[in-house]
N, C-alpha and C. Protein backbone atom coordinates (compact mmCIF):
# COMPACT_ATOMS: atom_id res chain seq x y z
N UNK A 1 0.84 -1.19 0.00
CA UNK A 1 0.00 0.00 0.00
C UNK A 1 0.88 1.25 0.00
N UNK A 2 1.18 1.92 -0.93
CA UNK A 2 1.16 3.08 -1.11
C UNK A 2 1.18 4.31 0.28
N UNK A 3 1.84 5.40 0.77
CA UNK A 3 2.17 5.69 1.74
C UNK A 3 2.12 7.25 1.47
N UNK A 4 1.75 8.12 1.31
CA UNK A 4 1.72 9.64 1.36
C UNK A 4 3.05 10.29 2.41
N UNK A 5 4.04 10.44 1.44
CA UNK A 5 5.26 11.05 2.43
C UNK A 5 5.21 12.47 2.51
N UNK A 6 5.97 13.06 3.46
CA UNK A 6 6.31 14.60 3.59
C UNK A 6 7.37 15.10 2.50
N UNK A 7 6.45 16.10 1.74
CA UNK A 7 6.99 17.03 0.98
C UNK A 7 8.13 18.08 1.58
N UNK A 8 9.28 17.74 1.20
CA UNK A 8 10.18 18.61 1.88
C UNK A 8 10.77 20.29 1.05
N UNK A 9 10.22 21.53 2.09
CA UNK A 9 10.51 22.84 1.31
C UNK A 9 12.17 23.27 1.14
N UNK A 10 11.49 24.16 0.21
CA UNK A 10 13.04 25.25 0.22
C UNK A 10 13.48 25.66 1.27
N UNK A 11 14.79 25.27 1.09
CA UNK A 11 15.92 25.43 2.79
C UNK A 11 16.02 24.44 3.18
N UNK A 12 15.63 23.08 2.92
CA UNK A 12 16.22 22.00 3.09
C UNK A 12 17.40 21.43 2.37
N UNK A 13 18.07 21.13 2.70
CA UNK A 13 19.37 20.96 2.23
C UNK A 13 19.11 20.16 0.26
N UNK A 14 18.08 18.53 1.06
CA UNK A 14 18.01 17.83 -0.28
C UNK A 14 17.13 18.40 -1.63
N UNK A 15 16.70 19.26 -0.93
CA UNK A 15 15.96 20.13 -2.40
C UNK A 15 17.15 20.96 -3.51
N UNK A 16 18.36 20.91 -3.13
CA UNK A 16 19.17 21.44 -3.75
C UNK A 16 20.35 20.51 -4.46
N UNK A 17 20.27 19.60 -3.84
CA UNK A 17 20.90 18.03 -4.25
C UNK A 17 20.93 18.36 -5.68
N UNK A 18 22.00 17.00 -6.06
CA UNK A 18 21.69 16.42 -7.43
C UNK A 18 21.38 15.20 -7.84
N UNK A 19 20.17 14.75 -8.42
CA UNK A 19 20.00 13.40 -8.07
C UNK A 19 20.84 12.47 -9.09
N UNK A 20 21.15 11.14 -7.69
CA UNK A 20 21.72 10.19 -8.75
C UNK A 20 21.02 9.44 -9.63
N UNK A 21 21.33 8.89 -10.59
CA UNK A 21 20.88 7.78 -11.70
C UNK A 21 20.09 6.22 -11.28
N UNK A 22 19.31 6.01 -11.13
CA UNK A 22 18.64 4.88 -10.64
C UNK A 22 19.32 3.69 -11.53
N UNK A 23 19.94 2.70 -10.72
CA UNK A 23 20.68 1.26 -11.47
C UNK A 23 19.61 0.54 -11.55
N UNK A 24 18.82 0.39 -10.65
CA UNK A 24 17.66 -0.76 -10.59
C UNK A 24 16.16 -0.76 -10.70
N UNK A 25 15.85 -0.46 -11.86
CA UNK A 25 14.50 0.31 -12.09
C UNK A 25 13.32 -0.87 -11.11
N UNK A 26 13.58 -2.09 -11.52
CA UNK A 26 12.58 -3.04 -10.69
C UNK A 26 12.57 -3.32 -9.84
N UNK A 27 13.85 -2.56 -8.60
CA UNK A 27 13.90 -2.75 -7.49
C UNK A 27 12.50 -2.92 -6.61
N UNK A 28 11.94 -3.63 -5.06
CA UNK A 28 10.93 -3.33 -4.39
C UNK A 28 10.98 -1.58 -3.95
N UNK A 29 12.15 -1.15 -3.63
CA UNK A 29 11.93 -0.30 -3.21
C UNK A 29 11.81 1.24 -4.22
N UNK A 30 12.53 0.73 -5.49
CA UNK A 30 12.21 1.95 -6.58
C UNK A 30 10.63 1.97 -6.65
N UNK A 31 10.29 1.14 -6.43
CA UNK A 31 8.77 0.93 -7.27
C UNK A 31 7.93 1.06 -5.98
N UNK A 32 8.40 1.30 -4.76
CA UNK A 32 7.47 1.48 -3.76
C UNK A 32 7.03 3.14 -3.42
N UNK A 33 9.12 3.60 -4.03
CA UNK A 33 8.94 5.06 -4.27
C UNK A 33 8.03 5.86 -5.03
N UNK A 34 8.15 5.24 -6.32
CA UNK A 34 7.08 5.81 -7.02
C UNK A 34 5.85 5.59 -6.72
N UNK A 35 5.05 4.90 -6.28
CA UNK A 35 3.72 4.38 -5.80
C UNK A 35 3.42 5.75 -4.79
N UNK A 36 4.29 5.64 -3.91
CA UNK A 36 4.33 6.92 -2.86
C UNK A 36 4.43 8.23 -3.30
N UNK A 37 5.28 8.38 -4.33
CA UNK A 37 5.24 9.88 -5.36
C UNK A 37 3.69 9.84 -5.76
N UNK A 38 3.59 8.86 -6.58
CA UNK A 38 2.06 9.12 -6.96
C UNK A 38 1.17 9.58 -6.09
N UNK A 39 1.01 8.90 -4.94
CA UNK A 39 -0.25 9.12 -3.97
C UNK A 39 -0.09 10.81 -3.17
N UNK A 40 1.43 10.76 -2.98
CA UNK A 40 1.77 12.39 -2.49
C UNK A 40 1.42 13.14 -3.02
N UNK A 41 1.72 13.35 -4.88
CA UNK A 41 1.78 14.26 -5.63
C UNK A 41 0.07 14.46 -5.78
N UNK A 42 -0.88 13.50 -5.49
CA UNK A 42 -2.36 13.09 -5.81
C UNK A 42 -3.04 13.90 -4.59
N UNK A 43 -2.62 13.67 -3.67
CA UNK A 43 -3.03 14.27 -2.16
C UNK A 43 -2.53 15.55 -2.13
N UNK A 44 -1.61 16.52 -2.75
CA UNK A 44 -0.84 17.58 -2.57
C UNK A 44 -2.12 18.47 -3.58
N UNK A 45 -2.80 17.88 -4.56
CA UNK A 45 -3.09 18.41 -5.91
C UNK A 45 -2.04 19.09 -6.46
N UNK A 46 -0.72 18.13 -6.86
CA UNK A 46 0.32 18.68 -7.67
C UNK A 46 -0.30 18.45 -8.84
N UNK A 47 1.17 18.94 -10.01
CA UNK A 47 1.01 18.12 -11.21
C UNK A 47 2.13 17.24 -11.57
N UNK A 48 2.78 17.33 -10.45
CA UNK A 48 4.46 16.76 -10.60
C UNK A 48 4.88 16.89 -9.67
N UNK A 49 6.21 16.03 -9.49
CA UNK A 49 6.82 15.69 -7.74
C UNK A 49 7.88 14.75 -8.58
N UNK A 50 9.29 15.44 -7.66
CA UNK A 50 10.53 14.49 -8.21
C UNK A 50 10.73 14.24 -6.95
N UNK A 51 11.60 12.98 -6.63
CA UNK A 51 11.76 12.14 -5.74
C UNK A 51 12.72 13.12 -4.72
N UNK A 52 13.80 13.85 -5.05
CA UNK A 52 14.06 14.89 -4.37
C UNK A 52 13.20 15.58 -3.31
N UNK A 53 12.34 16.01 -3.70
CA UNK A 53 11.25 16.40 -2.45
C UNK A 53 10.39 15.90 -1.84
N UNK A 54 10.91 14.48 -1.56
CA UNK A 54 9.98 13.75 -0.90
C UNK A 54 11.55 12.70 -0.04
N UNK A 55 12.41 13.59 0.26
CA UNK A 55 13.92 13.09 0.61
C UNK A 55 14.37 11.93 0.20
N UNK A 56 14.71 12.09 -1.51
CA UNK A 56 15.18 11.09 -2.20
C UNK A 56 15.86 11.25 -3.17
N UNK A 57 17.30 11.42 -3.04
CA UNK A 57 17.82 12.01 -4.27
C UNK A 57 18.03 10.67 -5.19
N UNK A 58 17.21 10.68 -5.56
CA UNK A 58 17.06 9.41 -7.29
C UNK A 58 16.41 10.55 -8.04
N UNK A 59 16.73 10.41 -9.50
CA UNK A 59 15.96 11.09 -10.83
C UNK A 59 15.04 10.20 -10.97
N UNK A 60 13.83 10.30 -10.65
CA UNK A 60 12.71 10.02 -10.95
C UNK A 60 11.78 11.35 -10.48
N UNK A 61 10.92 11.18 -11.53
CA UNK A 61 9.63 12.84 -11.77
C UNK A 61 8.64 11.90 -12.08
N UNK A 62 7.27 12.57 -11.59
CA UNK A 62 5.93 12.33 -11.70
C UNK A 62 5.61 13.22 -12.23
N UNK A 63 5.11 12.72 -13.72
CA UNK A 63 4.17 13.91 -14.03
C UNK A 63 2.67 13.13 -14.31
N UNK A 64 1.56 13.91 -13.70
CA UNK A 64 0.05 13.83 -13.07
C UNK A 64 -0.80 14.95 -13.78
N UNK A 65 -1.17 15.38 -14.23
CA UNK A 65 -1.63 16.34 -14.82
C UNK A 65 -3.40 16.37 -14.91
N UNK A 66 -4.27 17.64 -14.22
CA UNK A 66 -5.59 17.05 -14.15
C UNK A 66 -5.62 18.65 -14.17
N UNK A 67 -7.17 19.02 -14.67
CA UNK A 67 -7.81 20.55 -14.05
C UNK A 67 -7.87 20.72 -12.77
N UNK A 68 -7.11 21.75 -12.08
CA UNK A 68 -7.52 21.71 -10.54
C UNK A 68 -7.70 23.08 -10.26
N UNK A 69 -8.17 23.58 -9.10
CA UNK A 69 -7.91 25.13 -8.64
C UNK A 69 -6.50 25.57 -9.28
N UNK A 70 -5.92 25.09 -8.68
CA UNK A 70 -4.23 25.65 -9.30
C UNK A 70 -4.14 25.52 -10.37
N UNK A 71 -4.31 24.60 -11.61
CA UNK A 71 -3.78 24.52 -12.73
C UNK A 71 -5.57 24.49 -13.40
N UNK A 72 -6.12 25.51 -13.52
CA UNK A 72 -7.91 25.24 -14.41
C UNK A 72 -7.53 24.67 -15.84
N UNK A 73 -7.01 25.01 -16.84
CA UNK A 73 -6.05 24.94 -18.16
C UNK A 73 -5.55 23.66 -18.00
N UNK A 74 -5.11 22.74 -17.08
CA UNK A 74 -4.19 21.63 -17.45
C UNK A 74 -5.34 20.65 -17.76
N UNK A 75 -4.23 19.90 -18.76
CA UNK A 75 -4.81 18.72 -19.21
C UNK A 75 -4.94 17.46 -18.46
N UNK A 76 -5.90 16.41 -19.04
CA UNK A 76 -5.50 15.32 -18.15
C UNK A 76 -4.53 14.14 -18.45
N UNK A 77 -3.86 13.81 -17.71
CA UNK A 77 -2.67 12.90 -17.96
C UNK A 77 -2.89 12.09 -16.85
N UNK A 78 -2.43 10.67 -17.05
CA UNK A 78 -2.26 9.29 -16.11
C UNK A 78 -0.87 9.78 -15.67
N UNK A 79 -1.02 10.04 -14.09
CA UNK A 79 0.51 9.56 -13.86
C UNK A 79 1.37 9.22 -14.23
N UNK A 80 2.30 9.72 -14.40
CA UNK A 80 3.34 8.82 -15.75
C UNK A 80 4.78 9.08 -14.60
N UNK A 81 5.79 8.35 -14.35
CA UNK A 81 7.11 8.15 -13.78
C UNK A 81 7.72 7.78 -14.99
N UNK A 82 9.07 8.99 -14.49
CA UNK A 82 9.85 8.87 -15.38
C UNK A 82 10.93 9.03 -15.06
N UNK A 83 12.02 8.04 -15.28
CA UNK A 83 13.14 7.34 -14.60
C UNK A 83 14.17 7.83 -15.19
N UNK A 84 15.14 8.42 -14.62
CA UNK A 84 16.68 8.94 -15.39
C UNK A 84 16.17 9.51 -16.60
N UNK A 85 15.17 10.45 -16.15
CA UNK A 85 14.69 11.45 -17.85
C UNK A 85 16.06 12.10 -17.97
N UNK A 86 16.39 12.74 -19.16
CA UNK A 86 17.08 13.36 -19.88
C UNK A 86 16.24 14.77 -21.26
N UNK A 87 16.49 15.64 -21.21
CA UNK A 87 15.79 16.29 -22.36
C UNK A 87 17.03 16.14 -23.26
N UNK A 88 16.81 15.80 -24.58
CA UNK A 88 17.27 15.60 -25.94
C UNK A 88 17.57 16.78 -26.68
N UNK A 89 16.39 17.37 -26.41
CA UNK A 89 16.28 18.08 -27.73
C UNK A 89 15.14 18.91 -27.38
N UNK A 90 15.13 20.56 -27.90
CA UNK A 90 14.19 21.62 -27.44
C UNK A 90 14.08 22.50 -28.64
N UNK A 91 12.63 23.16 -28.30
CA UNK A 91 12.03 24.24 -29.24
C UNK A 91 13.30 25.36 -28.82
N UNK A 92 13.14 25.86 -29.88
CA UNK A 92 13.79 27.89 -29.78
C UNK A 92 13.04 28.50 -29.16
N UNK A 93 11.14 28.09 -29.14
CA UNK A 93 10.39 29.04 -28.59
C UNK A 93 10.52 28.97 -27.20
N UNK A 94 10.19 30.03 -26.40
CA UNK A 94 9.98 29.71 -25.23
C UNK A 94 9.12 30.44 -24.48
N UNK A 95 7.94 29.79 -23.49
CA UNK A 95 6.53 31.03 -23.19
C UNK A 95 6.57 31.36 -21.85
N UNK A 96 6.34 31.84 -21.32
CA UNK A 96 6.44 32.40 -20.24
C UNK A 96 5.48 32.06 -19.64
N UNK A 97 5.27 31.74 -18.52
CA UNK A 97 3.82 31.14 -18.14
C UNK A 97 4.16 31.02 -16.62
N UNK A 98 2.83 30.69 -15.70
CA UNK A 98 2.97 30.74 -14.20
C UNK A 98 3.12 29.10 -14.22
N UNK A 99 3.79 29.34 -12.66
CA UNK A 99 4.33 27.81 -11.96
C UNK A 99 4.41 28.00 -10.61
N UNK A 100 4.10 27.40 -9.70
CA UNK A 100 3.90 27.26 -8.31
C UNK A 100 4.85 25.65 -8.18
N UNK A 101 4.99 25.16 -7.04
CA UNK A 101 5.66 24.17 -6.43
C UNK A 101 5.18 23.95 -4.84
N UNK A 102 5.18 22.37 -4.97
CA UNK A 102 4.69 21.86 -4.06
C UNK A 102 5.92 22.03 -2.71
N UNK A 103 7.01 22.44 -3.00
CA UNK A 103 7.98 22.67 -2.11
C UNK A 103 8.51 23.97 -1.94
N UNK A 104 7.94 24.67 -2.00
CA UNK A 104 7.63 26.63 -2.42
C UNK A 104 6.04 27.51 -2.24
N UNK A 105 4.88 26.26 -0.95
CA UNK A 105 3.79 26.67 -1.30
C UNK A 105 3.52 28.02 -0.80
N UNK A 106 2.37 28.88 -1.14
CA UNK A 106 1.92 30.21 -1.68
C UNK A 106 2.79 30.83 -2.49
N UNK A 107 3.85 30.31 -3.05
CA UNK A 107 4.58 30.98 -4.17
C UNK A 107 4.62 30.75 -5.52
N UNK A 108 3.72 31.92 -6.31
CA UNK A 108 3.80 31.91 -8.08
C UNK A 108 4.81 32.60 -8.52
N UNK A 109 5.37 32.02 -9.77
CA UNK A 109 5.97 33.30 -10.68
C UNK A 109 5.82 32.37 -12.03
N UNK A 110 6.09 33.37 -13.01
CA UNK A 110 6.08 33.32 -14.45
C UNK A 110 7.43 33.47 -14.86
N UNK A 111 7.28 31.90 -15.46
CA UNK A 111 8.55 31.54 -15.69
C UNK A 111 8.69 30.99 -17.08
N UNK A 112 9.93 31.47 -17.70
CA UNK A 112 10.29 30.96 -18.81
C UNK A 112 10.72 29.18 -19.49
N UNK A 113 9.50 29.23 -19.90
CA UNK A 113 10.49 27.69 -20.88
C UNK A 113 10.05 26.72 -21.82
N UNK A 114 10.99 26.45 -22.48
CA UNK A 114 11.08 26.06 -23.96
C UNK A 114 9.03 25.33 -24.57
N UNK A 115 8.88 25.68 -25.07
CA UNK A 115 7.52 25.20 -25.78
C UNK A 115 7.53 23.85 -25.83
N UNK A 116 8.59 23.04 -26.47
CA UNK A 116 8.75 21.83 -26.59
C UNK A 116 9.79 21.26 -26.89
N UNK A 117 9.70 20.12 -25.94
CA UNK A 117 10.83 18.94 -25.55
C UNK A 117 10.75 17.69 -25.95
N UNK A 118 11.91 17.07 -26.26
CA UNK A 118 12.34 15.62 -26.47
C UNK A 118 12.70 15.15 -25.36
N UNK A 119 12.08 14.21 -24.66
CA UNK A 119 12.39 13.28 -23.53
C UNK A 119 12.97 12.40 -23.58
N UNK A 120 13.97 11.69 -23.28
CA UNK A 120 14.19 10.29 -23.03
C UNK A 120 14.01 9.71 -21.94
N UNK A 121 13.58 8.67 -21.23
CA UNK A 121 13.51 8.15 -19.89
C UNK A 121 13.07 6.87 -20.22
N UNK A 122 13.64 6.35 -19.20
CA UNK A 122 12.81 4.58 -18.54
C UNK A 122 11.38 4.59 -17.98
N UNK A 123 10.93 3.97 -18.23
CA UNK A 123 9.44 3.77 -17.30
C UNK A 123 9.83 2.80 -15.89
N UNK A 124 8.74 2.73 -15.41
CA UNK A 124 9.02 1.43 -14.41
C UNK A 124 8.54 0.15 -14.49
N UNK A 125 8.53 -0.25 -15.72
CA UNK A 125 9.54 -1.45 -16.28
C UNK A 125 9.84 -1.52 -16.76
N UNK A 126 10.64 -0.58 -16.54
CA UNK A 126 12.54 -1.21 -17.63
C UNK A 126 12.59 -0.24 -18.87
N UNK A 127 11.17 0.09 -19.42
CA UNK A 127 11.45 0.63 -21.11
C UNK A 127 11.87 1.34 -21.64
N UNK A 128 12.43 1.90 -22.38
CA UNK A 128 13.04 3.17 -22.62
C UNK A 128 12.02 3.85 -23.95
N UNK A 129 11.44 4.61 -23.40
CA UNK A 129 10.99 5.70 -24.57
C UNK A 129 11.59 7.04 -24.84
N UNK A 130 11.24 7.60 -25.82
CA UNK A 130 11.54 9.35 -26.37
C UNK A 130 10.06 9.63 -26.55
N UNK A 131 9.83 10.61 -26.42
CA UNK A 131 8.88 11.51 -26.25
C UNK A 131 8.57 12.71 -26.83
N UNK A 132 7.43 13.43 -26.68
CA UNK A 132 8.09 14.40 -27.07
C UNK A 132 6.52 15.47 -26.47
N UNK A 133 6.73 16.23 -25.63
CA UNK A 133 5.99 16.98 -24.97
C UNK A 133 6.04 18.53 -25.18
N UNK A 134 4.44 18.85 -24.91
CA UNK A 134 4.31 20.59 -25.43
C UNK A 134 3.86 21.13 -24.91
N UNK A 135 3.56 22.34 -24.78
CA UNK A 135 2.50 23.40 -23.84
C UNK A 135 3.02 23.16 -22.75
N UNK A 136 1.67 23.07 -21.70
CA UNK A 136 1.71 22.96 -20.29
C UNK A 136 2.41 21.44 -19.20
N UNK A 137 2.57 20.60 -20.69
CA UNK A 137 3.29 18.92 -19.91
C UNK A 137 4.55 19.04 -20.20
N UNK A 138 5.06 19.70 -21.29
CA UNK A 138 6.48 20.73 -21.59
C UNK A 138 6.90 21.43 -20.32
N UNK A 139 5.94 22.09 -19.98
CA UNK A 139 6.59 23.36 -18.35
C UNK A 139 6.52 22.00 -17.17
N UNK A 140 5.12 21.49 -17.31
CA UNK A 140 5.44 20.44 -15.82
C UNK A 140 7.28 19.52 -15.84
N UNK A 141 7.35 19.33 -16.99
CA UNK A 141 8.47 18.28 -16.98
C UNK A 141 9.53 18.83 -16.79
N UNK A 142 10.00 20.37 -17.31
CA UNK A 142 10.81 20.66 -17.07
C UNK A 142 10.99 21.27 -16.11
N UNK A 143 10.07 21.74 -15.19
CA UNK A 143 10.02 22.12 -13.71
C UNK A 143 10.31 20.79 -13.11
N UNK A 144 9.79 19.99 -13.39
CA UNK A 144 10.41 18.58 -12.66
C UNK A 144 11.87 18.36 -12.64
N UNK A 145 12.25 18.36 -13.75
CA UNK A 145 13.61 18.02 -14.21
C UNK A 145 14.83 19.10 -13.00
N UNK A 146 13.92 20.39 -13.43
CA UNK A 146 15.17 20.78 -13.08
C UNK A 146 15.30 20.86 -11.12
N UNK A 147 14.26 20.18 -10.64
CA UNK A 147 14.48 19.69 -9.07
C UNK A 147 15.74 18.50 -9.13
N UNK A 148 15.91 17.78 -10.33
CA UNK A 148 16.66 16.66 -10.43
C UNK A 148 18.28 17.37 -10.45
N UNK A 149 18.52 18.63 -11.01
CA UNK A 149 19.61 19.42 -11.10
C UNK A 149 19.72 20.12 -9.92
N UNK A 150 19.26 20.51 -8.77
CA UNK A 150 19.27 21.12 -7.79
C UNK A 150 18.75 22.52 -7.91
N UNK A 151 17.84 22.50 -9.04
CA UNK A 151 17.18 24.25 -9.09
C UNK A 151 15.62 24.23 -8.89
N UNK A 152 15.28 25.48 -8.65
CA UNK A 152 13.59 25.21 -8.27
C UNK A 152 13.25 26.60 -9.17
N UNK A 153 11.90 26.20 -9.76
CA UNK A 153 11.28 27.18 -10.37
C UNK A 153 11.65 28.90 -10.50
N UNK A 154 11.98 29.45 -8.72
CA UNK A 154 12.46 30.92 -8.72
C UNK A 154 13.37 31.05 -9.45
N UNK A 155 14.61 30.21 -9.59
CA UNK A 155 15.66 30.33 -10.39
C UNK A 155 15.55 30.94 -11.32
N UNK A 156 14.62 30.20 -11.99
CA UNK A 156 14.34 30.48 -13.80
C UNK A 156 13.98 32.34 -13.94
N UNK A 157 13.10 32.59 -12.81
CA UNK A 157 12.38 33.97 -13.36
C UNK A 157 13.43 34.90 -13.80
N UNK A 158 12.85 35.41 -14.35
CA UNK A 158 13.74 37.24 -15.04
C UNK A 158 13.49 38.26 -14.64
N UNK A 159 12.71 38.29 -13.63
CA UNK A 159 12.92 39.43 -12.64
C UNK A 159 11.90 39.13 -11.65
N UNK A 160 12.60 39.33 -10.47
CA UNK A 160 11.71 39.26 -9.08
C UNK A 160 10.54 39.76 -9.25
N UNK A 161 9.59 40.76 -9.69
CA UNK A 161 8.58 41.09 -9.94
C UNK A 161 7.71 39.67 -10.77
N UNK A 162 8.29 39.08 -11.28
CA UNK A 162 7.53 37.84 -11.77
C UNK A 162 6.75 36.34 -11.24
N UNK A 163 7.20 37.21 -9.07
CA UNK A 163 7.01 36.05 -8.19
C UNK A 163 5.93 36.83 -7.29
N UNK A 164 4.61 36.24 -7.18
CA UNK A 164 4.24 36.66 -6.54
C UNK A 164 3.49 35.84 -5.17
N UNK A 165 2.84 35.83 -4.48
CA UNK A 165 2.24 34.79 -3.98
C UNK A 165 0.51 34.53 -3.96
N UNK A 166 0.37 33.48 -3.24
CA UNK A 166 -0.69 32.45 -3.97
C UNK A 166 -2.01 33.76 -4.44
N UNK A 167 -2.25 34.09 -2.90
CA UNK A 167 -3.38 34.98 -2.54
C UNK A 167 -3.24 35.77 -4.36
N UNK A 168 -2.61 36.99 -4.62
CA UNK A 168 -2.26 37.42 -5.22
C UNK A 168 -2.49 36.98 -7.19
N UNK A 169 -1.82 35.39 -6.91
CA UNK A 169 -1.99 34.96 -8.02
C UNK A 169 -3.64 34.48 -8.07
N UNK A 170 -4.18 33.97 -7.80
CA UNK A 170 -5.51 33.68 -7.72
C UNK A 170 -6.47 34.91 -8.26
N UNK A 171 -6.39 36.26 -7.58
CA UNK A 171 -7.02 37.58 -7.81
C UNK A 171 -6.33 37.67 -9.75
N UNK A 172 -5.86 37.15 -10.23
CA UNK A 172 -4.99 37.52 -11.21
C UNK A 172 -5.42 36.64 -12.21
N UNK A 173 -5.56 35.48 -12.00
CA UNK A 173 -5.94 34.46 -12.59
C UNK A 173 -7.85 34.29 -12.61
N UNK A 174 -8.74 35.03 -11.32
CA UNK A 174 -10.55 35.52 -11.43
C UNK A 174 -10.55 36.76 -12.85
N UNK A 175 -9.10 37.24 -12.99
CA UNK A 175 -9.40 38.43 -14.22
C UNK A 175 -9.87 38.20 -15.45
């Protein structure tokens, strides 16, 4: 059974980590992790959760994707884990758009990035696909990703004025 862990915030040391490479995708315990990402990221109403913030430095990202208060615009997506992702290959374009984090909560900003990506990753069993993601599963993944590098969403912005918080973003988003 599946276990809802604590989301760990900014200023914790492992949110800044770099995660290592998973050797054993069928491990009991890789696959217990992800089960637990899922149910966290499900209970949080994320749209994504890398194993990093849930004190686990392995590259593995959840991306979950549903309409919620926070995201009205997102699409729906099955849970999908994705194991030692890598991006390949990227658009020139890049849109600017809001992002919040489950390890940063009441904090929005509008953040820059690429329209669309080439994925590579393992599933959890074993497979290796390429991909290739756009719009709003484009921003979730690469907000994921880059928890796997030790950066979080603020990073990205282009100017502090581009962060605001929740209250704030909400009044912005009724416009």
């Amino acid at each position: 059974m599946a276990n809802i862990r604590e989301i760990y915030q900014l200023g914790s040391p492992v949110i800044r980590n770099m995660a290592a490479r998973v050797e054993d995708v069928s491990s009991p315990q890789i696959q217990t992790l992800i089960d637990d990402m899922i149910v966290t990221c499900k209970d949080s109403q994320g749209v994504g959760i890398a194993a990093l913030q849930v004190n686990c430095s392995l590259a593995i990202v959840i991306i979950a994707s549903e309409p919620s208060e926070r995201y009205p615009s997102a699409p729906q997506m099955e849970p999908t884990a994705l194991i030692n992702p890598k991006i390949i290959s990227h658009s020139h374009k890049m849109l600017k758009d809001w992002e919040g984090c489950l390890s940063l909560p009441g904090i929005r900003a509008q953040v820059p990035r690429y329209s669309e990506i080439e994925v590579a990753y393992t599933d959890r069993d074993g497979n290796e696909h390429k991909v290739i993601y756009s719009d709003f599963v484009a921003r979730v993944f690469q907000h994921e990703y880059d928890h796997l590098i030790g950066k979080v969403f603020i990073d990205r912005v282009e100017s502090t004025y581009d962060i605001v918080m929740e209250k704030e973003y909400q009044r912005i988003l009724a416009q």
